[in-house]
N, C-alpha and C. Protein backbone atom coordinates (compact mmCIF):
# COMPACT_ATOMS: atom_id res chain seq x y z
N UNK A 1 58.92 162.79 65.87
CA UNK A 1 58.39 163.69 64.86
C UNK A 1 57.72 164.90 65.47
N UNK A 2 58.06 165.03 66.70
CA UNK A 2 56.68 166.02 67.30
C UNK A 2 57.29 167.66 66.82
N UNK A 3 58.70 167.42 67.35
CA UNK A 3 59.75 168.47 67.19
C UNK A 3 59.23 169.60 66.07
N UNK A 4 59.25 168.62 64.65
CA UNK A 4 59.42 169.27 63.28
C UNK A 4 57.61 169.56 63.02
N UNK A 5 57.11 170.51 63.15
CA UNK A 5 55.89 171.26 62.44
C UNK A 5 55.58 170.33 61.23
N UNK A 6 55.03 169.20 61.22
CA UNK A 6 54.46 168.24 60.26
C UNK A 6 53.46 168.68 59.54
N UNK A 7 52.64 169.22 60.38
CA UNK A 7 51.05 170.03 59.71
C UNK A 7 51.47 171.14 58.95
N UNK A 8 52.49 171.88 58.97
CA UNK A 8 52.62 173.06 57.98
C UNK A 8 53.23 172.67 56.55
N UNK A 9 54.34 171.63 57.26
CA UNK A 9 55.48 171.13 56.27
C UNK A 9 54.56 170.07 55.25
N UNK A 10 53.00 169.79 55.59
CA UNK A 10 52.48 168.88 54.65
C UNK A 10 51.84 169.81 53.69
N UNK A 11 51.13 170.98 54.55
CA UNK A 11 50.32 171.92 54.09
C UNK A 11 51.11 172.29 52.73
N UNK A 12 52.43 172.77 52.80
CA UNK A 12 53.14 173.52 52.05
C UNK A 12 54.00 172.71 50.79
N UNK A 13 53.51 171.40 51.09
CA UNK A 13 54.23 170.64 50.01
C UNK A 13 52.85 169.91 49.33
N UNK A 14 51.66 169.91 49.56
CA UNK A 14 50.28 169.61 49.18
C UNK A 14 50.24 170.61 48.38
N UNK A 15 49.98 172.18 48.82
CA UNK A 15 50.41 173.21 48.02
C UNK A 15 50.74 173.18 46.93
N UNK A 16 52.49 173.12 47.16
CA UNK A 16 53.09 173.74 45.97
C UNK A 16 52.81 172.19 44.84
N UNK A 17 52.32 171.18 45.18
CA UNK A 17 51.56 170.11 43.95
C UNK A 17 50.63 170.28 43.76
N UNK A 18 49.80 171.40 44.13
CA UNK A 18 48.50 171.63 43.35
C UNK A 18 47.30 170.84 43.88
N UNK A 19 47.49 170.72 45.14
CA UNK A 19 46.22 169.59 45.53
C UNK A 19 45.44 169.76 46.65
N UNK A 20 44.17 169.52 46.69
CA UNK A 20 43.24 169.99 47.22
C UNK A 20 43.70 169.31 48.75
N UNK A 21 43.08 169.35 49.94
CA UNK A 21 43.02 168.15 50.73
C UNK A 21 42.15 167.00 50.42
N UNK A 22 41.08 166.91 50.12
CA UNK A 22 40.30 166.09 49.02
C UNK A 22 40.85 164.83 48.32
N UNK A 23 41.35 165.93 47.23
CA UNK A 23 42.20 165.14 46.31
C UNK A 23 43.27 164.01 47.16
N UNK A 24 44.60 165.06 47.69
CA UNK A 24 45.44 164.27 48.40
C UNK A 24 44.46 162.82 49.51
N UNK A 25 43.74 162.95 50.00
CA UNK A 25 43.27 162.08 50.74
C UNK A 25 42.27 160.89 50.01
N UNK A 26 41.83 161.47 48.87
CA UNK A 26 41.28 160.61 47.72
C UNK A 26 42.95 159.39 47.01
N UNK A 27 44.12 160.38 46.96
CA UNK A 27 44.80 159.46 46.37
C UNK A 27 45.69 158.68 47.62
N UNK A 28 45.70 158.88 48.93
CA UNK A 28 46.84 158.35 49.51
C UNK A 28 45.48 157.35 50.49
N UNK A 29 44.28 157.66 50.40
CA UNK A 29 43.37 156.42 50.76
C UNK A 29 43.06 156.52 52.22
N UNK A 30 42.55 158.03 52.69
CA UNK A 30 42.64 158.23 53.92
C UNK A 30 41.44 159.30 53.86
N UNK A 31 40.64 159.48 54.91
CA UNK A 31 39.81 160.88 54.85
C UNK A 31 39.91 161.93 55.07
N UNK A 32 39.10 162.85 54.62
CA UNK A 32 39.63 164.40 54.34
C UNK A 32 40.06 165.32 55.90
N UNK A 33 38.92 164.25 56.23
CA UNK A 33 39.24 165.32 58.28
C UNK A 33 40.73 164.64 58.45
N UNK A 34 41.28 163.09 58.20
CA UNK A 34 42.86 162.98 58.60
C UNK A 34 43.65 163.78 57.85
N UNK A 35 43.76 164.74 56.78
CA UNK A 35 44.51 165.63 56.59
C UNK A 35 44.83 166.72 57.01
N UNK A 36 43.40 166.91 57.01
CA UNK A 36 42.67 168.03 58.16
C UNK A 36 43.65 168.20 59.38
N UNK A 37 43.32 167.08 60.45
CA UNK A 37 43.85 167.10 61.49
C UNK A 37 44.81 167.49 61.99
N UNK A 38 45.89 166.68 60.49
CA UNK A 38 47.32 166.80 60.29
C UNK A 38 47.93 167.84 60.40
N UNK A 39 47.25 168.20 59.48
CA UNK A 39 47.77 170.24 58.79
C UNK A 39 47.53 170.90 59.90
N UNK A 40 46.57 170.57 60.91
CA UNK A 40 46.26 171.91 61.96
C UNK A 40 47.18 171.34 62.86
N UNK A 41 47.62 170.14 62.80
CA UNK A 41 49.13 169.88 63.98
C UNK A 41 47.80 169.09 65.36
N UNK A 42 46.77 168.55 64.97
CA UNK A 42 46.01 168.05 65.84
C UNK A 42 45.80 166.82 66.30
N UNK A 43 46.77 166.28 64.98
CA UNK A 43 47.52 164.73 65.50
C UNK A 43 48.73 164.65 64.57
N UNK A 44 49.32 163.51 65.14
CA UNK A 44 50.55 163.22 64.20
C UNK A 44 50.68 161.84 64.37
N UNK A 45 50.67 161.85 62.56
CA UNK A 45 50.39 160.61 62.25
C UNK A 45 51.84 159.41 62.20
N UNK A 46 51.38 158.32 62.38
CA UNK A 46 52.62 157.18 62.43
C UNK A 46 53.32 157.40 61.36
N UNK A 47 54.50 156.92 61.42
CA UNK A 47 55.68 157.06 59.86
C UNK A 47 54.60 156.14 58.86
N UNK A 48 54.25 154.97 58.99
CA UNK A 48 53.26 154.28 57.96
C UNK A 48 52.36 154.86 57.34
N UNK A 49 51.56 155.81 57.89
CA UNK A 49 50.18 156.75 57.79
C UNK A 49 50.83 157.91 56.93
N UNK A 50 52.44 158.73 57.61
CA UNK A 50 52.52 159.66 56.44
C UNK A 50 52.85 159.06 55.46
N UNK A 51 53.81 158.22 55.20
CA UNK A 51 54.23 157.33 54.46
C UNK A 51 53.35 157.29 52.92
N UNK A 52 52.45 156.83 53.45
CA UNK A 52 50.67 156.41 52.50
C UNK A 52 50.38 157.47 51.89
N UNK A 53 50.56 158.87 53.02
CA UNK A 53 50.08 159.89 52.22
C UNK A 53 51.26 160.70 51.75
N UNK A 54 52.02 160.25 51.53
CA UNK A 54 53.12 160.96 51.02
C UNK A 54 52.94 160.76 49.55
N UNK A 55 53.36 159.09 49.67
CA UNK A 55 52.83 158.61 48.40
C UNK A 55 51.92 159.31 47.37
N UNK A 56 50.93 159.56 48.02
CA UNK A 56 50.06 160.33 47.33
C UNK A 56 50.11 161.79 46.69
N UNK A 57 51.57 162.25 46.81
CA UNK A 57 51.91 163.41 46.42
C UNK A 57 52.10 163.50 44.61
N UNK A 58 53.31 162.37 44.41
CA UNK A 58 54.17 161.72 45.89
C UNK A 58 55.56 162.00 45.79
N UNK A 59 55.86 161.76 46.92
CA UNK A 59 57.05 162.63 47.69
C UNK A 59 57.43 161.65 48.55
N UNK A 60 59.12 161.15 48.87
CA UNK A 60 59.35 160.27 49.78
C UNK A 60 59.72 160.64 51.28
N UNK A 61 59.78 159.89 51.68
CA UNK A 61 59.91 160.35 53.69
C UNK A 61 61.35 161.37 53.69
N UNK A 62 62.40 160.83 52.91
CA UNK A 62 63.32 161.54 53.11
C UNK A 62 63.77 163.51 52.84
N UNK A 63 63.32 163.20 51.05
CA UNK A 63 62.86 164.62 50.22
C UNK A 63 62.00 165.34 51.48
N UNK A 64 60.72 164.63 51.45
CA UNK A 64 59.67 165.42 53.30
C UNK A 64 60.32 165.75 53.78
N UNK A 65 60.99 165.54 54.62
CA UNK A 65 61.84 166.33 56.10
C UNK A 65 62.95 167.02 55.39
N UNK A 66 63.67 166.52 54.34
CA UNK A 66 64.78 167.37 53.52
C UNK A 66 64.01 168.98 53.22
N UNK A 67 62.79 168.97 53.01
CA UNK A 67 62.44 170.54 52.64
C UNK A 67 62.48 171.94 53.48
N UNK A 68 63.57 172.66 52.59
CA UNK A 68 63.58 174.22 53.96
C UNK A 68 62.77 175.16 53.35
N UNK A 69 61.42 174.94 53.57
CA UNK A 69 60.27 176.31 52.57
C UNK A 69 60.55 177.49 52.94
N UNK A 70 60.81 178.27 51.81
CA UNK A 70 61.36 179.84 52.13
C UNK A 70 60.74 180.28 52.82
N UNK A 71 60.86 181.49 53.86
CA UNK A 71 60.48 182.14 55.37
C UNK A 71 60.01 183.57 54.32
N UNK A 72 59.14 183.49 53.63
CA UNK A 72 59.11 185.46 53.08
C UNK A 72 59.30 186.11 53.86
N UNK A 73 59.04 187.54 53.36
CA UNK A 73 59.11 188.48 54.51
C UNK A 73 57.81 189.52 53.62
N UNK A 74 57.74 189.03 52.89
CA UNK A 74 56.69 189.86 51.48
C UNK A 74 55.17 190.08 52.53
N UNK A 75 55.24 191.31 52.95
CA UNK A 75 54.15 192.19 53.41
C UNK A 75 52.99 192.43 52.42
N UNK A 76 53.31 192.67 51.29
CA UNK A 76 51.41 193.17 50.36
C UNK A 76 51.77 192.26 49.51
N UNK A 77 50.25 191.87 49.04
CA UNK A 77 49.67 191.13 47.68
C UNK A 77 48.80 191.45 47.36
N UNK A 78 49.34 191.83 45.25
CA UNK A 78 47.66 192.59 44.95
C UNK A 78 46.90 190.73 44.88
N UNK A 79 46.13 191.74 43.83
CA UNK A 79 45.02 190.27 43.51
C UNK A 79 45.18 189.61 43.21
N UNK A 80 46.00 189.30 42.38
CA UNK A 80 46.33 188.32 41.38
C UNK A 80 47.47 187.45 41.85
N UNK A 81 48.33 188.03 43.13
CA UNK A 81 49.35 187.05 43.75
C UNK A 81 48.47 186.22 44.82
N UNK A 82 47.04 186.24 45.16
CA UNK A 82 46.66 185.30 46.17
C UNK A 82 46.53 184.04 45.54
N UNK A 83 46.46 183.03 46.68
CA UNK A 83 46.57 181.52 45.85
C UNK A 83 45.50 180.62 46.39
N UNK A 84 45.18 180.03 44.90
CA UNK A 84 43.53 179.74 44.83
C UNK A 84 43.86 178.24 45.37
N UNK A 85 43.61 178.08 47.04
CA UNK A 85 43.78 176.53 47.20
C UNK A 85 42.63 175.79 47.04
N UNK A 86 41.17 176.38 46.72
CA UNK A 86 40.13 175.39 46.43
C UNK A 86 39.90 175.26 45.25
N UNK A 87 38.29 174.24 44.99
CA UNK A 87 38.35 174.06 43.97
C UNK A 87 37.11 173.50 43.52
N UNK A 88 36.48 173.91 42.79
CA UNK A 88 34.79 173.40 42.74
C UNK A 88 33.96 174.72 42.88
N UNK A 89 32.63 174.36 43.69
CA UNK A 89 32.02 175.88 44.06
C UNK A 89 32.38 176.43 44.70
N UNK A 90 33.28 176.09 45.58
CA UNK A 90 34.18 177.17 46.45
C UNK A 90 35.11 177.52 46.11
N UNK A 91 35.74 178.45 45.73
CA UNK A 91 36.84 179.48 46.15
C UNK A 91 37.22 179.98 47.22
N UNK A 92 38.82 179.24 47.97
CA UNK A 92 39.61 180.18 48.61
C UNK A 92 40.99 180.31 48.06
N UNK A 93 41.19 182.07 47.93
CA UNK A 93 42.00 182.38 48.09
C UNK A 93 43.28 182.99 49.01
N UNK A 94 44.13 182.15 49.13
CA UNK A 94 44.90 182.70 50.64
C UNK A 94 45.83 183.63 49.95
N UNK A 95 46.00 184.27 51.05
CA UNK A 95 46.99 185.69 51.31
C UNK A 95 48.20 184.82 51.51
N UNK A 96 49.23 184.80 50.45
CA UNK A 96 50.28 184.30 50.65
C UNK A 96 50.38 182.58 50.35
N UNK A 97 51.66 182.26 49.56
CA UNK A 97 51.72 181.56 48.78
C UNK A 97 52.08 180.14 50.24
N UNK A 98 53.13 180.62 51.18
CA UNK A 98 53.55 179.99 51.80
C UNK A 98 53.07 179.78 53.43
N UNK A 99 52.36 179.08 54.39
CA UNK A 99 52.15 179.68 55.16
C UNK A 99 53.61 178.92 56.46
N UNK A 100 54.09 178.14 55.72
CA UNK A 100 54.80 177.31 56.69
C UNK A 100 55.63 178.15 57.94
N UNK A 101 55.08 177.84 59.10
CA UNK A 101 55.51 178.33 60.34
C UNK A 101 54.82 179.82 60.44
N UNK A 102 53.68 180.02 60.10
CA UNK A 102 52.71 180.89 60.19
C UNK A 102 51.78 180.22 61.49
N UNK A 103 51.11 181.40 61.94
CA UNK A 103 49.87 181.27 62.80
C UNK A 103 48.67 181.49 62.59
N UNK A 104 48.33 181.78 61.27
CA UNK A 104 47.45 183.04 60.94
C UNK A 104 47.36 182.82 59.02
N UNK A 105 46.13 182.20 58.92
CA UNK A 105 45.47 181.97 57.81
C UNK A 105 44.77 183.00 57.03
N UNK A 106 44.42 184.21 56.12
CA UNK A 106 43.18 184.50 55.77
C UNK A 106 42.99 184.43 54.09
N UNK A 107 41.58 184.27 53.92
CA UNK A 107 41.16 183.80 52.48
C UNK A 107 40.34 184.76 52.08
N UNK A 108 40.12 184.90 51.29
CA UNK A 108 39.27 185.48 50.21
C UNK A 108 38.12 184.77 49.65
N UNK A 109 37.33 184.52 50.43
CA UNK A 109 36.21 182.77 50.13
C UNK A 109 34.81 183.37 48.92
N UNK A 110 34.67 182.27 47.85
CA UNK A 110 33.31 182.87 47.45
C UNK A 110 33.05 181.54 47.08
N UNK A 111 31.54 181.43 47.34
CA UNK A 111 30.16 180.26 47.52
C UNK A 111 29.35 180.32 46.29
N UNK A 112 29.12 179.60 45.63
CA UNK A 112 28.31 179.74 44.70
C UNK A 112 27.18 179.66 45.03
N UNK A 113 26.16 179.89 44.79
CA UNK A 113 24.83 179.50 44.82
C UNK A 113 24.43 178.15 45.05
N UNK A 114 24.25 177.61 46.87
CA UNK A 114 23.55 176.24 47.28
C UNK A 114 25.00 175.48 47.65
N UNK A 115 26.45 175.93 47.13
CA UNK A 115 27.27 175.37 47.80
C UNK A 115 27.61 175.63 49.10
N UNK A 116 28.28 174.60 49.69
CA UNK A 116 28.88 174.52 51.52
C UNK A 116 29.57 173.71 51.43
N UNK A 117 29.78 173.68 52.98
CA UNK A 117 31.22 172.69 53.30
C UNK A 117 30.83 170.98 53.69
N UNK A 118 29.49 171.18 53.14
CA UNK A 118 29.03 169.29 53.24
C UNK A 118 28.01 169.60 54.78
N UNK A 119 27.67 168.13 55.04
CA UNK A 119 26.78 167.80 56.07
C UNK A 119 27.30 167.64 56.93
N UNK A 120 28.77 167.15 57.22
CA UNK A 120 29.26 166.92 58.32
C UNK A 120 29.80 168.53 58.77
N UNK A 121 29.65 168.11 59.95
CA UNK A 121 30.27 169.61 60.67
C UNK A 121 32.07 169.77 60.36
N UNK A 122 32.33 170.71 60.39
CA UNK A 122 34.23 170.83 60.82
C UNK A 122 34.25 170.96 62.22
N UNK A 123 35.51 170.40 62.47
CA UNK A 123 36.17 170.74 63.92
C UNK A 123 37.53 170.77 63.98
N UNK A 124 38.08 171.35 64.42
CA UNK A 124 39.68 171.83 64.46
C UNK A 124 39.94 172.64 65.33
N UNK A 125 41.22 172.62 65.75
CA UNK A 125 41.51 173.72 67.13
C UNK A 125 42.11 175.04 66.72
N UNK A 126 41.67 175.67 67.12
CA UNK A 126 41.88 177.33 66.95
C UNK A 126 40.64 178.28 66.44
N UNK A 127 40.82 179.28 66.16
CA UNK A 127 40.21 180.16 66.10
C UNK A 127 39.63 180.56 64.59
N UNK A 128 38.88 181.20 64.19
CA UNK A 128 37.80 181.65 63.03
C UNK A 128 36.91 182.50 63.01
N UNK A 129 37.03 183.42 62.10
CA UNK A 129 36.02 184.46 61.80
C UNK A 129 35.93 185.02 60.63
N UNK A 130 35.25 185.65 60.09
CA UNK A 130 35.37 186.37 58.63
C UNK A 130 33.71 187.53 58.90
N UNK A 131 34.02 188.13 57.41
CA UNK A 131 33.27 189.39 57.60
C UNK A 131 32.45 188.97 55.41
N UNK A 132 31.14 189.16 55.88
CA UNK A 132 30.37 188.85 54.74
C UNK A 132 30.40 190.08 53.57
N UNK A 133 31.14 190.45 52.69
CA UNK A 133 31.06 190.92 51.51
C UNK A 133 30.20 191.19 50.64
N UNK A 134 29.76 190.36 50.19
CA UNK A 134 28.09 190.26 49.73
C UNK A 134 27.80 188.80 49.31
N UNK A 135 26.25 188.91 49.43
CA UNK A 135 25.82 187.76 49.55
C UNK A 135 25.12 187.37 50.46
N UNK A 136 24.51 186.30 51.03
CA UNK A 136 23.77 185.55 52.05
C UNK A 136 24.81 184.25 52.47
N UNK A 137 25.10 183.97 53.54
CA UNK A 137 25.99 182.47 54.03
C UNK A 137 25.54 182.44 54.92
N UNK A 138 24.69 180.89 55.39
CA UNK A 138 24.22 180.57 56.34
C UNK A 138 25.27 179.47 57.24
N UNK A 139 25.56 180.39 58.63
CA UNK A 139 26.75 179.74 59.51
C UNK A 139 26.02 178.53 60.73
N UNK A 140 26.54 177.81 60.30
CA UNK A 140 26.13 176.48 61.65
C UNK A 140 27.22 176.31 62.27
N UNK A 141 26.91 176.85 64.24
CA UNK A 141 28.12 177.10 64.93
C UNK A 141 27.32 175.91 66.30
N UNK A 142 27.64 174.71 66.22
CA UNK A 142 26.75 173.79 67.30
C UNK A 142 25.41 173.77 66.85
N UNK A 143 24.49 174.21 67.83
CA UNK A 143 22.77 174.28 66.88
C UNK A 143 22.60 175.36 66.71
N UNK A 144 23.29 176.19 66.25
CA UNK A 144 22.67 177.78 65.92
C UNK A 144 23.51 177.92 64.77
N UNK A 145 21.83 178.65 64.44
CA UNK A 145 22.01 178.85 63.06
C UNK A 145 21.38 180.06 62.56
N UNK A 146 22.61 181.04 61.94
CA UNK A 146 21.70 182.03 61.28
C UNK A 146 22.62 182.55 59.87
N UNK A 147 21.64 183.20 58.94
CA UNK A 147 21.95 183.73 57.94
C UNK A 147 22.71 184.90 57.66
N UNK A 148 23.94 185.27 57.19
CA UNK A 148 24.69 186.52 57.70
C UNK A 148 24.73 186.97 55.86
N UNK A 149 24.76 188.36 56.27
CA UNK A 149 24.41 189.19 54.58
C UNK A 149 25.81 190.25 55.05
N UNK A 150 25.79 191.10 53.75
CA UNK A 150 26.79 191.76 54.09
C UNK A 150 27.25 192.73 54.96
N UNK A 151 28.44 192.91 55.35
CA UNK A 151 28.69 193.52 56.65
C UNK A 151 28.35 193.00 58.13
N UNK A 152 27.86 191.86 58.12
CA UNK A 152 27.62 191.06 59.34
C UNK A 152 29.11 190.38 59.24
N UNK A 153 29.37 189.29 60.77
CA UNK A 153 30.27 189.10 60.63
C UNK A 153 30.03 187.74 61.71
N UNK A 154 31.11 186.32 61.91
CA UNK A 154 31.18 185.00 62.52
C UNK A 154 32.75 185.71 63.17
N UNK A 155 32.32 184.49 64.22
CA UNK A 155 33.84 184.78 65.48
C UNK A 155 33.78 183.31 66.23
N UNK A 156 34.33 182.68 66.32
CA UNK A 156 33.99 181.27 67.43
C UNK A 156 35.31 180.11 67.19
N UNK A 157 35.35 179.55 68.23
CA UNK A 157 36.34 178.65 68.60
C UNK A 157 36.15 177.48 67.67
N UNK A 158 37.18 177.21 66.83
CA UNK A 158 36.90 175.95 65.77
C UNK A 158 36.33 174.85 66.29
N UNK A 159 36.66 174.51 67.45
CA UNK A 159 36.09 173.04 68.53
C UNK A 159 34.92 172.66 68.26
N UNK A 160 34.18 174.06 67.90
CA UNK A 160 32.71 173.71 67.79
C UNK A 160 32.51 173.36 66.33
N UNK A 161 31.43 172.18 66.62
CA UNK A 161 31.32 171.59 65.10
C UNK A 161 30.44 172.71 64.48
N UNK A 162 30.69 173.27 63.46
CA UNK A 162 30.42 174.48 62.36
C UNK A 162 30.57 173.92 60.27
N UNK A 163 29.80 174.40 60.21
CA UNK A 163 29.81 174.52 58.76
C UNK A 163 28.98 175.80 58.14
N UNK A 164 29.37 175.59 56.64
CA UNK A 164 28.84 177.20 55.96
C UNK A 164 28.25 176.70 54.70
N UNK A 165 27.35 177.73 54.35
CA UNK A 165 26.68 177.30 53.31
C UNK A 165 26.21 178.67 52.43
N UNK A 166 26.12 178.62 51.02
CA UNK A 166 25.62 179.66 50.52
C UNK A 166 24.20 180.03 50.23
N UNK A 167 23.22 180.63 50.80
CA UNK A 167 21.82 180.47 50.39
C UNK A 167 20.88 181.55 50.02
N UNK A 168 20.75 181.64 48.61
CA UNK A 168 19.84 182.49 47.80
C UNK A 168 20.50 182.50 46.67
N UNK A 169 20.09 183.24 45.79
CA UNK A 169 20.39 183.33 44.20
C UNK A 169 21.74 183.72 43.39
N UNK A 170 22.24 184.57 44.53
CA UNK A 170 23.92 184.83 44.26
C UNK A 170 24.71 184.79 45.15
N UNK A 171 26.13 184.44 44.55
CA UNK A 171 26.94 183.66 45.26
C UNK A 171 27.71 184.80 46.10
N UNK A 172 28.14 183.98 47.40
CA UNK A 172 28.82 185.12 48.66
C UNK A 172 29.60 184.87 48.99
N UNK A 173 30.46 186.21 48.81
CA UNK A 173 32.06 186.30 48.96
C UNK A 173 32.81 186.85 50.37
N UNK A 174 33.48 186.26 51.20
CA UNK A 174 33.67 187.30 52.13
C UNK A 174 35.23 186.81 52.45
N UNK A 175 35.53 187.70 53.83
CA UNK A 175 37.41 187.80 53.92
C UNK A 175 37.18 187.12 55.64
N UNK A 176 38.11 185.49 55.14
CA UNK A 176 37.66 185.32 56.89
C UNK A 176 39.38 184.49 57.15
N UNK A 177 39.36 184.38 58.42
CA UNK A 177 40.67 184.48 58.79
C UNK A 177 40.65 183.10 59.93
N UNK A 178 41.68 182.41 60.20
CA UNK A 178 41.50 181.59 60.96
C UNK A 178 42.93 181.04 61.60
N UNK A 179 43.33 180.43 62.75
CA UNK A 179 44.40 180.16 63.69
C UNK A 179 43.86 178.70 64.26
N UNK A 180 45.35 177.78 64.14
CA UNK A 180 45.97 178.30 62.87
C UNK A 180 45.84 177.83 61.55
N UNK A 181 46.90 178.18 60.81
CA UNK A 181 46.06 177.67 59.06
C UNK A 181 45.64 175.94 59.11
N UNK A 182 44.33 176.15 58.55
CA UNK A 182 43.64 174.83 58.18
C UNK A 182 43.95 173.96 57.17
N UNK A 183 44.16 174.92 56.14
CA UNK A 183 44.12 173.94 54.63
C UNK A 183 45.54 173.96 54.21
């Protein structure tokens, strides 16, 4: 299985069913970082393990590898073609419907007021940054920690355990980009 890009080809069929990583890992009975992992191509899981989470689509082993996701070539998107893969107090919207066999993620993120990405840190391999829009988001990159307002900006190697959070009275929106796609 190493051959075939598993992490994109899950990404893009999670996708086009409408499902969070969350969700999918809520129904195929697995945790959110093993999807995680998946999608960034940071492990690959046994035929049994996708199997489980296929199910959870669901979608069978065969249809899976049967899928050829169209290659765009579609350069601009106004607003209204980005696609809202979160869901709750967060909003992201990605640039582009498809990322399969992409390198290169970016979103359109907005935080509501007191939301983040949980207590546990993220970790994933590749790269991340974004630029603050407006608002206050407080970035945890290892033990440092500071509050970024608008026009400030995050840069750092995913490895490091990091999380984000929104903090003060209105919610903060910014454009951040990451390698390769996560969700």
């Amino acid at each position: 299985m190493s051959s075939i890009d598993l992490g994109n080809r899950l990404r893009y069929v999670r996708i086009a069913n409408n499902l969070s990583q969350r969700e999918l890992a809520k129904r195929a009975g697995v945790t959110n970082s093993t999807i995680s992992l998946i999608e960034s191509n940071s492990t690959n899981p046994s035929v049994g393990a996708l199997k489980r989470i296929l199910d959870g689509i669901p979608i069978g082993l065969a249809e899976f590898f049967a899928i050829e996701p169209d290659r765009r070539t579609k350069a601009f998107y106004s607003a209204d073609e980005l696609t809202e893969i979160g869901k709750g107090p967060i909003s992201y919207r990605q640039v582009g419907d498809n990322l399969f066999g992409r390198a290169l993620q970016i979103l359109k993120e907005r935080y509501e007021p007191g939301s983040g990405t949980g207590q546990i840190p993220l970790v994933h391999d590749g790269e991340e940054g974004g630029i603050i829009l407006s608002g206050h988001l407080e970035v945890t990159v290892d033990d440092e920690r500071k509050i970024l307002g608008p026009g400030d900006a995050y840069y750092f190697e995913s490895r490091r355990p990091h999380r984000f959070r929104c903090v003060g009275p209105v919610a903060c929106e910014l454009v951040s980009a990451c390698t390769p796609p996560t969700f």
